[in-house]
C-alpha atoms as a PDB file:
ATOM      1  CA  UNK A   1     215.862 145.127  -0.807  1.00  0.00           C
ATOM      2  CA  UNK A   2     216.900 142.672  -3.421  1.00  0.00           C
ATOM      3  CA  UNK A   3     219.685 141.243  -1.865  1.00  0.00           C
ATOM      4  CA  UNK A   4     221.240 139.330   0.786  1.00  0.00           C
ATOM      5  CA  UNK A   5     224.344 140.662   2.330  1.00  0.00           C
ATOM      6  CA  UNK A   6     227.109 139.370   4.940  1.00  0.00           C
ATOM      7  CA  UNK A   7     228.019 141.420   7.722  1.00  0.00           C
ATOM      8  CA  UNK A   8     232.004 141.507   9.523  1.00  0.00           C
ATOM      9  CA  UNK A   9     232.717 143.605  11.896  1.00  0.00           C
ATOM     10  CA  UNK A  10     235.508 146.026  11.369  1.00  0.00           C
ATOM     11  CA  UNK A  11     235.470 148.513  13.802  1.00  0.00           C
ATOM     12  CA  UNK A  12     233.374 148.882  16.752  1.00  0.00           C
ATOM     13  CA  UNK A  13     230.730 151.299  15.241  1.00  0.00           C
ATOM     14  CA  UNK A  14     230.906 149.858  11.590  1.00  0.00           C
ATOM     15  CA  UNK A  15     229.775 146.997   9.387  1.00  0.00           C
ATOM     16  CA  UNK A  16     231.009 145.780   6.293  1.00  0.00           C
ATOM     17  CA  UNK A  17     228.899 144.135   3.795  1.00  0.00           C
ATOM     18  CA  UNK A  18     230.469 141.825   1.025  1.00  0.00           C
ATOM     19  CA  UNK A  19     227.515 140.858  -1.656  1.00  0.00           C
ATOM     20  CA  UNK A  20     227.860 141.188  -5.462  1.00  0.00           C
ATOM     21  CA  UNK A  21     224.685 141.081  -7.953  1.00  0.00           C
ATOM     22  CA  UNK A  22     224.944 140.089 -11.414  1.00  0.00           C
ATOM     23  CA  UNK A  23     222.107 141.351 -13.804  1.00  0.00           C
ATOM     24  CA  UNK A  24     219.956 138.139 -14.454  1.00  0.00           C
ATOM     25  CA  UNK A  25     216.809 139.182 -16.170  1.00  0.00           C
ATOM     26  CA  UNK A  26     215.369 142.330 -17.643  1.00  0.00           C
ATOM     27  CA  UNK A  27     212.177 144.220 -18.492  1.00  0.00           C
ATOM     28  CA  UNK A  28     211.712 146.773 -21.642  1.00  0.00           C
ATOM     29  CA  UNK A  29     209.081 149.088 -21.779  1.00  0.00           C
ATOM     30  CA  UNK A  30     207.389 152.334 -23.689  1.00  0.00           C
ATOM     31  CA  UNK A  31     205.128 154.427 -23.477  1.00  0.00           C
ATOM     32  CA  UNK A  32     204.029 157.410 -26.265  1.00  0.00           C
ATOM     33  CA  UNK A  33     205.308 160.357 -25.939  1.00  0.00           C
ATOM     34  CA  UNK A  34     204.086 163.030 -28.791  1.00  0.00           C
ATOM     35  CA  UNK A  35     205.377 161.583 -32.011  1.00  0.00           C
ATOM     36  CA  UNK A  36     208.234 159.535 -30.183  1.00  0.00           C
ATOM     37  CA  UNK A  37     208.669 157.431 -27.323  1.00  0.00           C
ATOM     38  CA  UNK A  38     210.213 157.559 -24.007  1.00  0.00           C
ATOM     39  CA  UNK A  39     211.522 153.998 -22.630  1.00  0.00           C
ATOM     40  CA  UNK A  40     211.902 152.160 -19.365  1.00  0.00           C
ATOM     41  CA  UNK A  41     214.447 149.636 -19.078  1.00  0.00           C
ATOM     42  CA  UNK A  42     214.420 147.686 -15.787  1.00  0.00           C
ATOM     43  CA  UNK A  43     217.829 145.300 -14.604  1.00  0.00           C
ATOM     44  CA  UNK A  44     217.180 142.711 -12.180  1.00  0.00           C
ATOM     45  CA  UNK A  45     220.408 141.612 -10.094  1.00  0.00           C
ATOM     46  CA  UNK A  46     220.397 138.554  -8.344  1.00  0.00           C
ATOM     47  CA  UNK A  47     223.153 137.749  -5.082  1.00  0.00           C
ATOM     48  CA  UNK A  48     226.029 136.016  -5.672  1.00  0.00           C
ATOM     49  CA  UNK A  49     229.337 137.240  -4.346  1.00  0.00           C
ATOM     50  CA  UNK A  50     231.284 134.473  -5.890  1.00  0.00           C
ATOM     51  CA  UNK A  51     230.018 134.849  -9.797  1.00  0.00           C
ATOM     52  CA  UNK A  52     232.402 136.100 -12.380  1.00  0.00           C
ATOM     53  CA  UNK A  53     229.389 137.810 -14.732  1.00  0.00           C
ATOM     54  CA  UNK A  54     229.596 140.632 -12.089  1.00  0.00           C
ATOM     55  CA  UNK A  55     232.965 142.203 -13.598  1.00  0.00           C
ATOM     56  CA  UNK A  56     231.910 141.707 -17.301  1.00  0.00           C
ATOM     57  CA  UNK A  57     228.371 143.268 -16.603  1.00  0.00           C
ATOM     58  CA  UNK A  58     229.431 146.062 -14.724  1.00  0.00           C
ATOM     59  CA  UNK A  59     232.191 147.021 -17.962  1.00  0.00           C
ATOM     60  CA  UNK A  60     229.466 146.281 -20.430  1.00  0.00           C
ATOM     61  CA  UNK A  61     227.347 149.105 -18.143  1.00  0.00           C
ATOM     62  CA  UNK A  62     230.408 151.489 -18.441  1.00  0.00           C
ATOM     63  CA  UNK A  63     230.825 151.235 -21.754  1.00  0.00           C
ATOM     64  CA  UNK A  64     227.327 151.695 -22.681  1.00  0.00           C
ATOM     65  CA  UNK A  65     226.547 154.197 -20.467  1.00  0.00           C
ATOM     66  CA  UNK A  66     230.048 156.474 -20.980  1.00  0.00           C
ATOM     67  CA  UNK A  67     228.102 156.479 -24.823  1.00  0.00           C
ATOM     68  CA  UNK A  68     224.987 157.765 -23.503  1.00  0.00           C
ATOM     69  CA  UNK A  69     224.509 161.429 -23.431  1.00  0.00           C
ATOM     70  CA  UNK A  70     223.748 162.839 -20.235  1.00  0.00           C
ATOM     71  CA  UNK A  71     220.540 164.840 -20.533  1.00  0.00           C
ATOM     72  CA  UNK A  72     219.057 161.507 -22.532  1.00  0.00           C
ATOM     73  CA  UNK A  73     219.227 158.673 -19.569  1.00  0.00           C
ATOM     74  CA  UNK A  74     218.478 159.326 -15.535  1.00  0.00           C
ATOM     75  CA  UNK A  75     219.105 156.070 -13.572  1.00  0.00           C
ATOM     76  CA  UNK A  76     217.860 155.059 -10.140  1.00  0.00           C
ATOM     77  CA  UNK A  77     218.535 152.015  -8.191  1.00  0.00           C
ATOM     78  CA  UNK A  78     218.683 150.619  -4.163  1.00  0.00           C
ATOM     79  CA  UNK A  79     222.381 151.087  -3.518  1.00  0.00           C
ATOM     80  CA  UNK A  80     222.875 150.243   0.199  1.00  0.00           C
ATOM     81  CA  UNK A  81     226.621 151.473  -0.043  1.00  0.00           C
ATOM     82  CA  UNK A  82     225.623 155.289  -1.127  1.00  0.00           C
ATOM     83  CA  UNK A  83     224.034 157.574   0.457  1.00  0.00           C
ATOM     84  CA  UNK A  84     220.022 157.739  -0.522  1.00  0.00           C
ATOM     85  CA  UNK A  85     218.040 160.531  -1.739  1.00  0.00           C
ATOM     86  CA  UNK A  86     217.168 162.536   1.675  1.00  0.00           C
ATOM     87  CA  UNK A  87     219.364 160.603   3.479  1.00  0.00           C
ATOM     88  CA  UNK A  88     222.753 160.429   4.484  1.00  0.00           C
ATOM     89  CA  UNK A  89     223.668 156.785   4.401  1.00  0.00           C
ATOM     90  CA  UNK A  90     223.892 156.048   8.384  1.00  0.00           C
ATOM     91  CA  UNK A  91     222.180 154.958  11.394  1.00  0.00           C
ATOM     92  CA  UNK A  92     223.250 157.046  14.587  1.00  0.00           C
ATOM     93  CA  UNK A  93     226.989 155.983  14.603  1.00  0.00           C
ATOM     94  CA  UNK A  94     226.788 152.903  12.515  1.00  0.00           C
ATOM     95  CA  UNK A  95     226.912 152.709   8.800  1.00  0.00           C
ATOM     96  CA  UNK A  96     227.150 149.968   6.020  1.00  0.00           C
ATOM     97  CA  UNK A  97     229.842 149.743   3.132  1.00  0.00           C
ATOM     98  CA  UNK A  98     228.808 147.368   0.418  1.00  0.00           C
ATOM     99  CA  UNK A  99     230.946 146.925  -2.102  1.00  0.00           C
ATOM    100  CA  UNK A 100     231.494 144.312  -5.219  1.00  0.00           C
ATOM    101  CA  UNK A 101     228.919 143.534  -7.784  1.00  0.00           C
ATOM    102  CA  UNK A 102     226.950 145.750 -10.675  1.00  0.00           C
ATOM    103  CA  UNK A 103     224.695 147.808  -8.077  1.00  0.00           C
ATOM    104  CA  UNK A 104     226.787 148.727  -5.018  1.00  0.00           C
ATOM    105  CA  UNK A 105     228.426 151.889  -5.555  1.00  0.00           C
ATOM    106  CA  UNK A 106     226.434 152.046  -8.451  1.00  0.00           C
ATOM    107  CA  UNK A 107     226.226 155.815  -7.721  1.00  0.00           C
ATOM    108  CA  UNK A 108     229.984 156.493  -7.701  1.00  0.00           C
ATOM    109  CA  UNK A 109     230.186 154.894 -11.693  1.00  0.00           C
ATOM    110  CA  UNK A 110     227.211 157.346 -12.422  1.00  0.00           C
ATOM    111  CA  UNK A 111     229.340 160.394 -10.983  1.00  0.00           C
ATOM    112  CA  UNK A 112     232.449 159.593 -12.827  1.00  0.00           C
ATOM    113  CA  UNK A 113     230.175 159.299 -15.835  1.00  0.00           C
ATOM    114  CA  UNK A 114     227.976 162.705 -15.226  1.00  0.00           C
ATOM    115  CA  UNK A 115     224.673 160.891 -15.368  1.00  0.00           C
ATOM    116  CA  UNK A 116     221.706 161.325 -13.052  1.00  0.00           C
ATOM    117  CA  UNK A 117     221.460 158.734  -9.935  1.00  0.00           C
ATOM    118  CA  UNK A 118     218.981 158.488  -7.445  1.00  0.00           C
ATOM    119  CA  UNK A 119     219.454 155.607  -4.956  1.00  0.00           C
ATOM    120  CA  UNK A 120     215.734 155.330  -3.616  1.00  0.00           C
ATOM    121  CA  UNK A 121     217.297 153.136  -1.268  1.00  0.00           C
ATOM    122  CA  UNK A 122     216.456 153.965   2.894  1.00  0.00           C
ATOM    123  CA  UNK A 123     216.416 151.076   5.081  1.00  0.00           C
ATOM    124  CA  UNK A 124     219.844 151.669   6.978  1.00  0.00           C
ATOM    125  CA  UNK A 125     218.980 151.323  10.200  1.00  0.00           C
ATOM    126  CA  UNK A 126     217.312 148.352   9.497  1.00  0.00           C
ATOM    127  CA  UNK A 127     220.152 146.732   7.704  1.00  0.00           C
ATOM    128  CA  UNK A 128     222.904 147.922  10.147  1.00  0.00           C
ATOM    129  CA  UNK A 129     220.590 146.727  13.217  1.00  0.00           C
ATOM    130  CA  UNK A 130     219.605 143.162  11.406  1.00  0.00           C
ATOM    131  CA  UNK A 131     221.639 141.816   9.266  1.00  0.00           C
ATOM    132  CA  UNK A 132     224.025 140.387  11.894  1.00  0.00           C
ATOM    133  CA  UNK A 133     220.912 139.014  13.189  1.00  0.00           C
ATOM    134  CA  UNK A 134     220.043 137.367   9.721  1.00  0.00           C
ATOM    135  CA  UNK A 135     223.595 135.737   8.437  1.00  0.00           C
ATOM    136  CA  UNK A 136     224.495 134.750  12.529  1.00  0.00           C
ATOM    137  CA  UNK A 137     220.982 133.861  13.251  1.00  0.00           C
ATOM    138  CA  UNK A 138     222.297 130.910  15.888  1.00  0.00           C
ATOM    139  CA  UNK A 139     224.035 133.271  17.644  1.00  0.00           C
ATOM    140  CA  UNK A 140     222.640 135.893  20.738  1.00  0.00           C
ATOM    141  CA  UNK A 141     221.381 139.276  19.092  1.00  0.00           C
ATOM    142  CA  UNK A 142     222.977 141.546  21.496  1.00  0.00           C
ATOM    143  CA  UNK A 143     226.723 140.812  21.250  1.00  0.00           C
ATOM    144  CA  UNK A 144     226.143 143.050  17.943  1.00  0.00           C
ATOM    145  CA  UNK A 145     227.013 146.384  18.444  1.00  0.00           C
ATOM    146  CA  UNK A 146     224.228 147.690  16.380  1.00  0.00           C
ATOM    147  CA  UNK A 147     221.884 145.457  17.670  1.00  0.00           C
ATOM    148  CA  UNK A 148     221.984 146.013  20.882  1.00  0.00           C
ATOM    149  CA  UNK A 149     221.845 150.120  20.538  1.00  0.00           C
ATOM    150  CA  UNK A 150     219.778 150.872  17.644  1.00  0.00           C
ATOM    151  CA  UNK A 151     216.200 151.343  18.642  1.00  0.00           C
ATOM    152  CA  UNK A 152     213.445 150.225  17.528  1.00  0.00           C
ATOM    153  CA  UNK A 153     212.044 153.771  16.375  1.00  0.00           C
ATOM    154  CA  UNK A 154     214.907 154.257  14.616  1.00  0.00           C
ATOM    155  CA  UNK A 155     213.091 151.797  12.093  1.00  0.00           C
ATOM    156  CA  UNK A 156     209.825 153.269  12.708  1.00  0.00           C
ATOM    157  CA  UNK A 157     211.267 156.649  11.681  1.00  0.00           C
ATOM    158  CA  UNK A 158     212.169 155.646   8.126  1.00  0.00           C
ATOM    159  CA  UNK A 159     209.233 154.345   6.934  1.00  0.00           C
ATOM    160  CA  UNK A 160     207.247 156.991   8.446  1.00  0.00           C
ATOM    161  CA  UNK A 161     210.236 159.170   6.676  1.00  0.00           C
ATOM    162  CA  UNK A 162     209.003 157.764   3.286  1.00  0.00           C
ATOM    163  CA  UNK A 163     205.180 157.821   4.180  1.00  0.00           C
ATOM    164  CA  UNK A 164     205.458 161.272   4.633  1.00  0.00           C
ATOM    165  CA  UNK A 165     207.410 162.087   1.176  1.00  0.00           C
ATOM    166  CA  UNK A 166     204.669 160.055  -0.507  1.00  0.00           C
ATOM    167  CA  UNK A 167     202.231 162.435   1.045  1.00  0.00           C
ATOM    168  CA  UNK A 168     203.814 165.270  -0.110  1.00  0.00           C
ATOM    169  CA  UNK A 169     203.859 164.361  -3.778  1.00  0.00           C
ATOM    170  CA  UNK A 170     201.810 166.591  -6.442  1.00  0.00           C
ATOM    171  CA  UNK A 171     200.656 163.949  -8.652  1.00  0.00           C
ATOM    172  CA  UNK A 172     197.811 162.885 -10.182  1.00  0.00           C
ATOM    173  CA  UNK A 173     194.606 160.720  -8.966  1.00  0.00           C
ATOM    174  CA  UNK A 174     195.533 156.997  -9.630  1.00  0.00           C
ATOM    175  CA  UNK A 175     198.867 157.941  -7.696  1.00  0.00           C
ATOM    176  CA  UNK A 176     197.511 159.645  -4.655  1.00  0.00           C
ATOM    177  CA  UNK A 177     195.372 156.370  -4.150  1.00  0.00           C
ATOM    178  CA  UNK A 178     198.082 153.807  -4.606  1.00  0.00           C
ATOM    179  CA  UNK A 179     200.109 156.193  -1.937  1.00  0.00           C
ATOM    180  CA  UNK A 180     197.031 156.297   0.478  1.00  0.00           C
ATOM    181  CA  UNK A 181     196.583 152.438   0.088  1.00  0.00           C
ATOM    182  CA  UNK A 182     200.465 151.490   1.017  1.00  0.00           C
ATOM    183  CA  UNK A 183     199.915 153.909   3.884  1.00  0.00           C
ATOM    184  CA  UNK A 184     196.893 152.107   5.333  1.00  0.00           C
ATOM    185  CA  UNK A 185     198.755 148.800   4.185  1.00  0.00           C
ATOM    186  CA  UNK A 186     201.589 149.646   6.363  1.00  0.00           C
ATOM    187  CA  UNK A 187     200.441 150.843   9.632  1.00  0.00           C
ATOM    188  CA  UNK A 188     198.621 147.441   9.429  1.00  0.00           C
ATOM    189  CA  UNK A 189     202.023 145.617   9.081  1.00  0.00           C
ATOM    190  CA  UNK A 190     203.696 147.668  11.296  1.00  0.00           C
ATOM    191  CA  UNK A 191     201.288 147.030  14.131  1.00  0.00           C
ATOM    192  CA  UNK A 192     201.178 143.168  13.535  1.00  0.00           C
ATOM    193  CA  UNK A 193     205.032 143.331  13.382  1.00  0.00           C
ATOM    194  CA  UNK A 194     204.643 145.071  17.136  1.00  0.00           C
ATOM    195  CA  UNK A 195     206.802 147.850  15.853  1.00  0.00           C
ATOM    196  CA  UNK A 196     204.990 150.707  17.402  1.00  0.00           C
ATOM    197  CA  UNK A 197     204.546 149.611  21.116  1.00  0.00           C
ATOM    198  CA  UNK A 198     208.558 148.348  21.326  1.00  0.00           C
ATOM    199  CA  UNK A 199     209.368 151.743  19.564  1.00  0.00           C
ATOM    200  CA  UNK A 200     211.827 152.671  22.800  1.00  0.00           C
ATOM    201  CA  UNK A 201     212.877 149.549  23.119  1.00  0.00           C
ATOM    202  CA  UNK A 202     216.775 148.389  21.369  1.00  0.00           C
ATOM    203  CA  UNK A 203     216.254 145.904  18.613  1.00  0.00           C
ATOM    204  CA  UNK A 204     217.886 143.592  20.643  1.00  0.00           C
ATOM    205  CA  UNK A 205     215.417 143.906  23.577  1.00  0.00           C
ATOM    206  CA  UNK A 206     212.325 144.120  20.569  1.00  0.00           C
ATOM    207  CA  UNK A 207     214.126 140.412  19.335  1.00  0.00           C
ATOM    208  CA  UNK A 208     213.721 138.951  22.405  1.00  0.00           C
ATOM    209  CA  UNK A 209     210.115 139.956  22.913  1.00  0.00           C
ATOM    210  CA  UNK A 210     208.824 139.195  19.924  1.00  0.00           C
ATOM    211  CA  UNK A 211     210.191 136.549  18.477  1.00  0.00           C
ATOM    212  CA  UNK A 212     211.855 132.811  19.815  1.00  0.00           C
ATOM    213  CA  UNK A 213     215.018 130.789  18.460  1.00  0.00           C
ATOM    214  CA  UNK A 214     212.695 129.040  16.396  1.00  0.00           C
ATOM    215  CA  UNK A 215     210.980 131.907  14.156  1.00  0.00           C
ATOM    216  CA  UNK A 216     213.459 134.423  14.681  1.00  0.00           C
ATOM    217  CA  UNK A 217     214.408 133.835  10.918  1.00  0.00           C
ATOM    218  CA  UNK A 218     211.417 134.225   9.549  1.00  0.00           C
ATOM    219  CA  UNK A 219     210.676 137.652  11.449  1.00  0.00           C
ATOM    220  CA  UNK A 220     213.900 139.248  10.448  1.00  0.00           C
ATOM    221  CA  UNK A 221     213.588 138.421   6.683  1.00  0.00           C
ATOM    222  CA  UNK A 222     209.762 140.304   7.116  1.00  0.00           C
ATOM    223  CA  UNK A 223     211.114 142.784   8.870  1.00  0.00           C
ATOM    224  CA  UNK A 224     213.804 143.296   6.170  1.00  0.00           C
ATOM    225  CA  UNK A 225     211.091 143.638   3.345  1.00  0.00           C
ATOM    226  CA  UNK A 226     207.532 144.082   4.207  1.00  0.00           C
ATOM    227  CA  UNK A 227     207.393 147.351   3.138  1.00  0.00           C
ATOM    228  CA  UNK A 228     209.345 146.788  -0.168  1.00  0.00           C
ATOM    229  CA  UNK A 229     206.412 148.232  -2.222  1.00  0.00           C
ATOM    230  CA  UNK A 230     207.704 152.029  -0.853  1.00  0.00           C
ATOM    231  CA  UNK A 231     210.603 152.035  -2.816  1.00  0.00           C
ATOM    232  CA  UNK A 232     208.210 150.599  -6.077  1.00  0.00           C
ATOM    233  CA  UNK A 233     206.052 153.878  -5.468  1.00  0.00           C
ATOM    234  CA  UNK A 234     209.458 156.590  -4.979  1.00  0.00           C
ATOM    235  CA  UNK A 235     210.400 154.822  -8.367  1.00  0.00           C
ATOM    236  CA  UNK A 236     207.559 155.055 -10.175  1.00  0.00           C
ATOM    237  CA  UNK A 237     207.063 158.690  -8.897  1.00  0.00           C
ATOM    238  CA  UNK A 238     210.669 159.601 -10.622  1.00  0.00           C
ATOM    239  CA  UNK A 239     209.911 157.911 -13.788  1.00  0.00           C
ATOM    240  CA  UNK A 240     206.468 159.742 -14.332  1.00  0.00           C
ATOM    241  CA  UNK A 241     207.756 163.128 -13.168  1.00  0.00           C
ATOM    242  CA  UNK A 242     211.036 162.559 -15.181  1.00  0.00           C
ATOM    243  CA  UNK A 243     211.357 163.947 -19.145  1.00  0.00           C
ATOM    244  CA  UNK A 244     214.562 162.218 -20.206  1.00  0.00           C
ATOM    245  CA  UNK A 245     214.080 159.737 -22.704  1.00  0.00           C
ATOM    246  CA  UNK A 246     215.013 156.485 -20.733  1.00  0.00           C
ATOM    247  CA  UNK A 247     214.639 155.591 -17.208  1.00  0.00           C
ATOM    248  CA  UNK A 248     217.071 152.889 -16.295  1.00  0.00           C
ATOM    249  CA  UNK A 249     216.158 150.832 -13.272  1.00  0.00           C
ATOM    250  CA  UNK A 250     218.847 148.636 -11.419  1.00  0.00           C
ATOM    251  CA  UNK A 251     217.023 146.177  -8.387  1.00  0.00           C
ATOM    252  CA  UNK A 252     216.116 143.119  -7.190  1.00  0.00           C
ATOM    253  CA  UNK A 253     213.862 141.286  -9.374  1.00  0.00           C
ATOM    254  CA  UNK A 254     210.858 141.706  -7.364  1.00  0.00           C
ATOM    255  CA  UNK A 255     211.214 144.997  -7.886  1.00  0.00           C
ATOM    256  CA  UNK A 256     211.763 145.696 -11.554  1.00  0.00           C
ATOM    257  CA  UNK A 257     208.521 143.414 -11.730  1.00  0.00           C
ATOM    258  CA  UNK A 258     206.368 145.318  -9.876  1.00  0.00           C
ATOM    259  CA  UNK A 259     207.440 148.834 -11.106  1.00  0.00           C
ATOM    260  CA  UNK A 260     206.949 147.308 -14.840  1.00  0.00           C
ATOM    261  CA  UNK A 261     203.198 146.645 -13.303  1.00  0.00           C
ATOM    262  CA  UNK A 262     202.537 149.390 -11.837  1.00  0.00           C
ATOM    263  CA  UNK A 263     203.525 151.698 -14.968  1.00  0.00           C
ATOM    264  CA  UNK A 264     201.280 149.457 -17.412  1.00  0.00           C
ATOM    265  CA  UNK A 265     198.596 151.283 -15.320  1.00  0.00           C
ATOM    266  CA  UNK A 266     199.881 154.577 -16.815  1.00  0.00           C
ATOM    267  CA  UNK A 267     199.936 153.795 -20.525  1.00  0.00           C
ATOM    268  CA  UNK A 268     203.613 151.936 -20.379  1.00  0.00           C
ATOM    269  CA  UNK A 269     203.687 148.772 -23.059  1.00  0.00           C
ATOM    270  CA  UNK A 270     205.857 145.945 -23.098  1.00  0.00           C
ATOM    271  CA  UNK A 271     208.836 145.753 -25.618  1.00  0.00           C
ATOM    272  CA  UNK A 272     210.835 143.166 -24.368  1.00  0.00           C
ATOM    273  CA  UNK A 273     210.562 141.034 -21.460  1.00  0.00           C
ATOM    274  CA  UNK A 274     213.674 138.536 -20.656  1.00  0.00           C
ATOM    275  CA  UNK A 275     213.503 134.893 -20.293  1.00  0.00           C
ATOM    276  CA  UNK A 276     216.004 134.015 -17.686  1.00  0.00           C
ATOM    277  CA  UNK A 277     217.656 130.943 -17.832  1.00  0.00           C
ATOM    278  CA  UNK A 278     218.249 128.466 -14.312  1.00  0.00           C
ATOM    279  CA  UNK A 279     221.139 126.181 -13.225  1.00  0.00           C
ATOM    280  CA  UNK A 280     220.114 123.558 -10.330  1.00  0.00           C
ATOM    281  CA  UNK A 281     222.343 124.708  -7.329  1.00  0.00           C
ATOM    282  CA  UNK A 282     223.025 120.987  -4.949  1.00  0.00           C
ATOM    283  CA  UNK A 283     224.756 122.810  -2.226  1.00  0.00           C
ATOM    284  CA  UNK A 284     222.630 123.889  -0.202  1.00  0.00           C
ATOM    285  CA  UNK A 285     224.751 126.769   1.405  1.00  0.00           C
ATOM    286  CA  UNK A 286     224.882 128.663  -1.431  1.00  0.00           C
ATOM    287  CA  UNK A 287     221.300 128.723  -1.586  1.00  0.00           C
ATOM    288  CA  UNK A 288     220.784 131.455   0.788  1.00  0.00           C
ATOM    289  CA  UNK A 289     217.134 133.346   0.275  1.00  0.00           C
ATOM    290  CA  UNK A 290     216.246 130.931  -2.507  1.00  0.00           C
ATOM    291  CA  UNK A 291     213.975 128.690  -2.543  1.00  0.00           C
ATOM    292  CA  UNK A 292     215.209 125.196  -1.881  1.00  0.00           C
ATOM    293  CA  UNK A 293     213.247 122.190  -4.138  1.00  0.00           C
ATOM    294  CA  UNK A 294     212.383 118.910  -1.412  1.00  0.00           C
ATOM    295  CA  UNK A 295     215.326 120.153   0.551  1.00  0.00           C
ATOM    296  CA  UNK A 296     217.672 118.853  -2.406  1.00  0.00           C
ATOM    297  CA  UNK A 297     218.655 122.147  -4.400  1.00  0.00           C
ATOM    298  CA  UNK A 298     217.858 125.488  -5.445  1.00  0.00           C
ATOM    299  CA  UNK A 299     217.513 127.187  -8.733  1.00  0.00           C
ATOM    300  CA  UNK A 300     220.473 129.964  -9.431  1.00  0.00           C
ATOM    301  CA  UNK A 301     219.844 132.074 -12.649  1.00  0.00           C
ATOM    302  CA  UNK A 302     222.316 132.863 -14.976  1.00  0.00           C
ATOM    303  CA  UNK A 303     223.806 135.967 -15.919  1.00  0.00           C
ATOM    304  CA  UNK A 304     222.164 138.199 -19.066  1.00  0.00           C
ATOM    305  CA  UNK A 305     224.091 139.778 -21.509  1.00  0.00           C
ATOM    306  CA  UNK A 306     224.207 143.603 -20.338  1.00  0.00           C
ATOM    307  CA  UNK A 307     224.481 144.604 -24.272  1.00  0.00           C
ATOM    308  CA  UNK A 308     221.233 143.686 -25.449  1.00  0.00           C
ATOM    309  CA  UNK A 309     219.877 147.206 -23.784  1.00  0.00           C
ATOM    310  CA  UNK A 310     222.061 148.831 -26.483  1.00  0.00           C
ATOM    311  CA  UNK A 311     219.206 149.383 -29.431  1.00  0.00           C
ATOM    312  CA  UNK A 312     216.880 150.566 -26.786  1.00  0.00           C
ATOM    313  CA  UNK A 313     219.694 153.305 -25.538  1.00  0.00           C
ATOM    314  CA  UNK A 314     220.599 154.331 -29.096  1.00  0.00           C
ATOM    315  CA  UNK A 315     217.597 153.954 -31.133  1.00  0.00           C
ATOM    316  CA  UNK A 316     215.250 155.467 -28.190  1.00  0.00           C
ATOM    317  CA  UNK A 317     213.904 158.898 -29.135  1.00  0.00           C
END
């Protein structure tokens, strides 16, 4: 997903996430097309709800973008807070609003602009059902709302949801085979996660089976990402079918890495790659879903400069 995000309850059948994402890192990439070129910028937002760089990079976005002709740029990203392609945004009665930082709501700036969004983004039921399980991990699952209703083949559904769209997709050999391989790949996670034989089970009653106070952590952040390289695949099946001349990518790091891979098998050079630079973070609670160094502090990147992607937008074919 790319992000961590903290859940409040507002009403009884909705959550509210607060996270923010400034851009921290960034990937630059062409391949030929015909005479010219046609270019793949990737963005890589990292969480941080607190940091000032959100506000500046999300104007620096605007202003470049509000340059960009339409027809030249299409732009996909994992918005949690919009509606995803084929899907409309909720889980039964429960939904998630994420707002603040550069991607959530990305899709409403890319509206008001008249540019082409897809949010590949489709793991709502899984964020509604455990992300007050994850950021109130010491507390009992079920006094969550969406906990203790969602079932677990409500999470089943959307992967198998995304299998099956992989499946239908016309493309060529080396594609078909990567899709066929993340299949196998996750049916094999899915059973070890015990996903299919708690399928009628709530998520609350699936917790309790399968996991204990002690590990419960661990399972939930899995369960949150394991099949991760889905959305890779819907993104790299845009950017190969699409015939604008830049693909802009918004994600979690992870992410833009492994699309950047995965299209260097299809002819795609590096331009630029970034060189983030790291500040040592000593308190330790805002070091959620980073890595802590001998329990003493974490590494927090620092925010890019949104403007270097300008050459690439204008001078790009």
């Amino acid at each position: 997903m790319g992000r961590v995000a903290r859940f409040l309850v507002v009403a009884c059948m909705f959550f509210h996430v607060q996270a923010s994402a400034f851009i921290y890192d960034l990937v630059v990439m062409r391949v030929a097309n015909g005479a010219e070129y046609k270019y793949f910028i990737g963005l890589s937002d990292f969480h941080d709800k607190k940091h000032p760089a959100n506000d500046t990079q999300l104007a620096e976005l605007r202003s470049l973008l509000a340059t960009c002709p339409p027809e030249k740029i299409k732009i996909v990203s994992e918005d949690i807070g919009s509606p995803g392609v084929n899907h409309d945004g909720q889980c039964g009665r429960f939904f998630v609003i994420s707002e603040g930082g550069v991607l959530n709501g990305f899709a409403a700036l890319c509206k008001e602009l008249g540019l082409h969004f897809d949010n590949f983004e489709y793991r709502y039921c899984r964020v509604a059902a455990l992300g007050p399980v994850l950021h109130n991990i010491n507390f009992k699952p079920g006094q969550f709302a969406s906990v203790a209703t969602t079932r677990v083949s409500a999470l089943v559904e959307e992967i198998q949801a995304i299998l099956g769209e992989l499946n239908r997709y016309n493309d060529r050999p080396l594609l078909k085979d990567l899709y066929a391989a993340s299949k196998t790949r996750m049916h094999k996670l899915m059973n070890e996660l015990h996903l299919f034989e708690h399928a009628d089970r709530t998520v609350e009653q699936y917790l309790a089976a399968v996991t204990t106070d002690q590990n419960r952590l661990a399972f939930v952040k899995k369960l949150l990402t394991f099949d991760s390289v889905l959305f890779d695949l819907r993104v790299l099946h845009s950017i190969l079918q699409n015939k604008t001349d830049v693909d802009l990518l918004l994600a979690g790091g992870s992410h833009v890495t492994r699309v950047a891979k995965l299209l260097a098998k299809f002819g795609y050079k590096y331009v630029q790659v970034g060189k983030p630079g790291f500040t040592k973070e000593y308190n330790l609670k805002n070091c959620v879903g980073n890595h802590v160094v001998d329990g003493q502090y974490c590494e927090q990147p620092k925010p890019i400069d949104i403007r270097v992607i300008k050459d690439f937008l204008s001078d790009s074919p």
